[in-house]
N, C-alpha and C. Protein backbone atom coordinates (compact mmCIF):
# COMPACT_ATOMS: atom_id res chain seq x y z
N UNK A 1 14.28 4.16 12.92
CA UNK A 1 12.93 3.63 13.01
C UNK A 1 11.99 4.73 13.50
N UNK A 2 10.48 4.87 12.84
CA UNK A 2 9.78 5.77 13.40
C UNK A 2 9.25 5.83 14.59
N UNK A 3 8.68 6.51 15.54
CA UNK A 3 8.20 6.28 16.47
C UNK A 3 6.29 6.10 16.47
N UNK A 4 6.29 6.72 15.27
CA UNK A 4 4.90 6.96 14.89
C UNK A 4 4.18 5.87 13.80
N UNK A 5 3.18 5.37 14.13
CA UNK A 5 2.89 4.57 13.29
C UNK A 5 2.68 5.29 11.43
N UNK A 6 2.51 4.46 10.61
CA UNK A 6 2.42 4.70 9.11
C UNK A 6 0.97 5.55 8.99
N UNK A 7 1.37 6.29 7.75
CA UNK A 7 -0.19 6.98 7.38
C UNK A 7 -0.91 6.12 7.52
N UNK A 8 -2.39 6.00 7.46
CA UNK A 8 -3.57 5.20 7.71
C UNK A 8 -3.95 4.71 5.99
N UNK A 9 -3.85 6.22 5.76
CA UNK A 9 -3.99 5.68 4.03
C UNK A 9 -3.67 4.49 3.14
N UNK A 10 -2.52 4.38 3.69
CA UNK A 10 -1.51 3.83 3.27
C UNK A 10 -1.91 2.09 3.51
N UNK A 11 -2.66 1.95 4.49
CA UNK A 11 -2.98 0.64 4.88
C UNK A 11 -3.86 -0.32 4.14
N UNK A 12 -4.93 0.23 3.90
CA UNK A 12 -5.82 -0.42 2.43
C UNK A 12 -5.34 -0.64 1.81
N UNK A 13 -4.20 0.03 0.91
CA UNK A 13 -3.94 -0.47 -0.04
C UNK A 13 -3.22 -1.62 0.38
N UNK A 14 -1.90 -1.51 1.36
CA UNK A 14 -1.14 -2.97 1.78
C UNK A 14 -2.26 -4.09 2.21
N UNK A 15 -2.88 -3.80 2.23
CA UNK A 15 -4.23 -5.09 2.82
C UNK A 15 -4.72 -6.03 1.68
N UNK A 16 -5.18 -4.68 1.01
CA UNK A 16 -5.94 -5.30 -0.09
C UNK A 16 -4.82 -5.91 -1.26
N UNK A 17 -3.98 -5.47 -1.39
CA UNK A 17 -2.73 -5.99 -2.14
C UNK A 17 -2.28 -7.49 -1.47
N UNK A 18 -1.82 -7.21 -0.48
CA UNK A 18 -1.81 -8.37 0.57
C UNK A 18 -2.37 -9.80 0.05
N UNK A 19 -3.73 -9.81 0.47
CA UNK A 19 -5.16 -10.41 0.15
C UNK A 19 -5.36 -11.15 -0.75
N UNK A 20 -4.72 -10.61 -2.39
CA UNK A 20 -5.56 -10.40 -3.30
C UNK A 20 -4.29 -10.81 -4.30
N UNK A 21 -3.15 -10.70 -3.66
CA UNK A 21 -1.57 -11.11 -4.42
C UNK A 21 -1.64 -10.55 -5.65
N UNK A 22 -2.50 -8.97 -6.13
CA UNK A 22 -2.20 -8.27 -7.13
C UNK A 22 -2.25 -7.05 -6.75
N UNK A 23 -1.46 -6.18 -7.52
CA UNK A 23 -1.70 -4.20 -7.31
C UNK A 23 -2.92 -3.98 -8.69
N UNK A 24 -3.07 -4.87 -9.21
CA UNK A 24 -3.94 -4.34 -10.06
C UNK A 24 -6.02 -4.83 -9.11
N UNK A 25 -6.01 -5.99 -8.84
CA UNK A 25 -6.84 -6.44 -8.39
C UNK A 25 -7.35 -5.52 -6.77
N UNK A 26 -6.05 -4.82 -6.20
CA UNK A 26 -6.58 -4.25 -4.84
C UNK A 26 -6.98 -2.62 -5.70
N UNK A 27 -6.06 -2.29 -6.58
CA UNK A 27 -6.94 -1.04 -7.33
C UNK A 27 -8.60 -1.02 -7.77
N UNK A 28 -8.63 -2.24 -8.42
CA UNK A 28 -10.13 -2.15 -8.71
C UNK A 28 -11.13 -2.38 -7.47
N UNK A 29 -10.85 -3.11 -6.68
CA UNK A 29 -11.28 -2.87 -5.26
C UNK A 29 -11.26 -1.88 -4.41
N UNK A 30 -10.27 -1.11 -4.59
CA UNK A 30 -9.93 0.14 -3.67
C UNK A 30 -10.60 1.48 -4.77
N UNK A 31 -11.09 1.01 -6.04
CA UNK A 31 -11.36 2.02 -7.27
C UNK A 31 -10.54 3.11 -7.54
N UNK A 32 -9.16 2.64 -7.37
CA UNK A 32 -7.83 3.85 -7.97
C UNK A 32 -7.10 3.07 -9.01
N UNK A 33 -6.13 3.54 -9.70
CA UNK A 33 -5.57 3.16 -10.84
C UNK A 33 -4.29 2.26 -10.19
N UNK A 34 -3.78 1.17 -10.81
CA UNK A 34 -2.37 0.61 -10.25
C UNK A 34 -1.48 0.72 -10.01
N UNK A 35 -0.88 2.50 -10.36
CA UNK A 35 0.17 2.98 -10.02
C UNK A 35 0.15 3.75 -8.90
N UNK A 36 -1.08 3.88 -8.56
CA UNK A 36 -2.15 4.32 -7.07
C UNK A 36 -1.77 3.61 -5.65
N UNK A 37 -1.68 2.38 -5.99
CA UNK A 37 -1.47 1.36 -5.26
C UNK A 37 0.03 0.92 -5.08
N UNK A 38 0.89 0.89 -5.93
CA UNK A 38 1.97 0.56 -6.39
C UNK A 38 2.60 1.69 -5.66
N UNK A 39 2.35 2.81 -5.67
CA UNK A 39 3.29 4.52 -5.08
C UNK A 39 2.51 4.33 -3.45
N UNK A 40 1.96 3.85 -3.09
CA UNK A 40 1.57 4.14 -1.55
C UNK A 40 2.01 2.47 -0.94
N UNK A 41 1.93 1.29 -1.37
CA UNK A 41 3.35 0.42 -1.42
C UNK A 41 4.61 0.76 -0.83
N UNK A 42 4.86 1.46 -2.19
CA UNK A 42 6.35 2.10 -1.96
C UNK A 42 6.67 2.94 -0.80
N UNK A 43 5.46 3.98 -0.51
CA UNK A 43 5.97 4.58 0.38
C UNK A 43 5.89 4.28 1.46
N UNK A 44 4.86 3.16 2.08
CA UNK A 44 5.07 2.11 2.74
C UNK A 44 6.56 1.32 2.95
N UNK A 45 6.84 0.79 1.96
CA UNK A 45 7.86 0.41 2.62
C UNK A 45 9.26 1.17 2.56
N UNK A 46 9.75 2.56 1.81
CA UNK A 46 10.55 3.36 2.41
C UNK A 46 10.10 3.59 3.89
N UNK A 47 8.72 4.04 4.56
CA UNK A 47 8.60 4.53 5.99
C UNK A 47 9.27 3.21 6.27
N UNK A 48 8.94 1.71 6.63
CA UNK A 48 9.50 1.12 7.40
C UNK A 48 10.77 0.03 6.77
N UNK A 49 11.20 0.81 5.69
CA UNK A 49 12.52 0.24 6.06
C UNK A 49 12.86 -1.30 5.17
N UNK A 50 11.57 -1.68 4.42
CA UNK A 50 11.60 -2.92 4.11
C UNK A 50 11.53 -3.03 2.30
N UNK A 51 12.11 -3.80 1.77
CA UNK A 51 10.93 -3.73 0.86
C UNK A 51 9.84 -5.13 0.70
């Protein structure tokens, strides 16, 4: 487990994904493409461990 919290970056997108129960719908909100959202997800949940 890390000791350090997750990139910050990384958080908008889990929010707005979250929110919004699409990677395509938090892209056009966040104005990046869905695989944008989908790869910082991911690396989200490799850092903690989940998917």
């Amino acid at each position: 487990m890390h000791t350090t919290p997750p990139p910050i970056q990384w958080l908008p997108a889990f929010e707005s994904a979250a929110r919004l129960l699409s990677f395509r719908k938090a892209a056009d909100e966040l104005c990046v493409s869905p695989p944008a959202i989908s790869q910082q997800i991911k690396s989200l949940e490799e850092y903690i461990g989940v998917s």
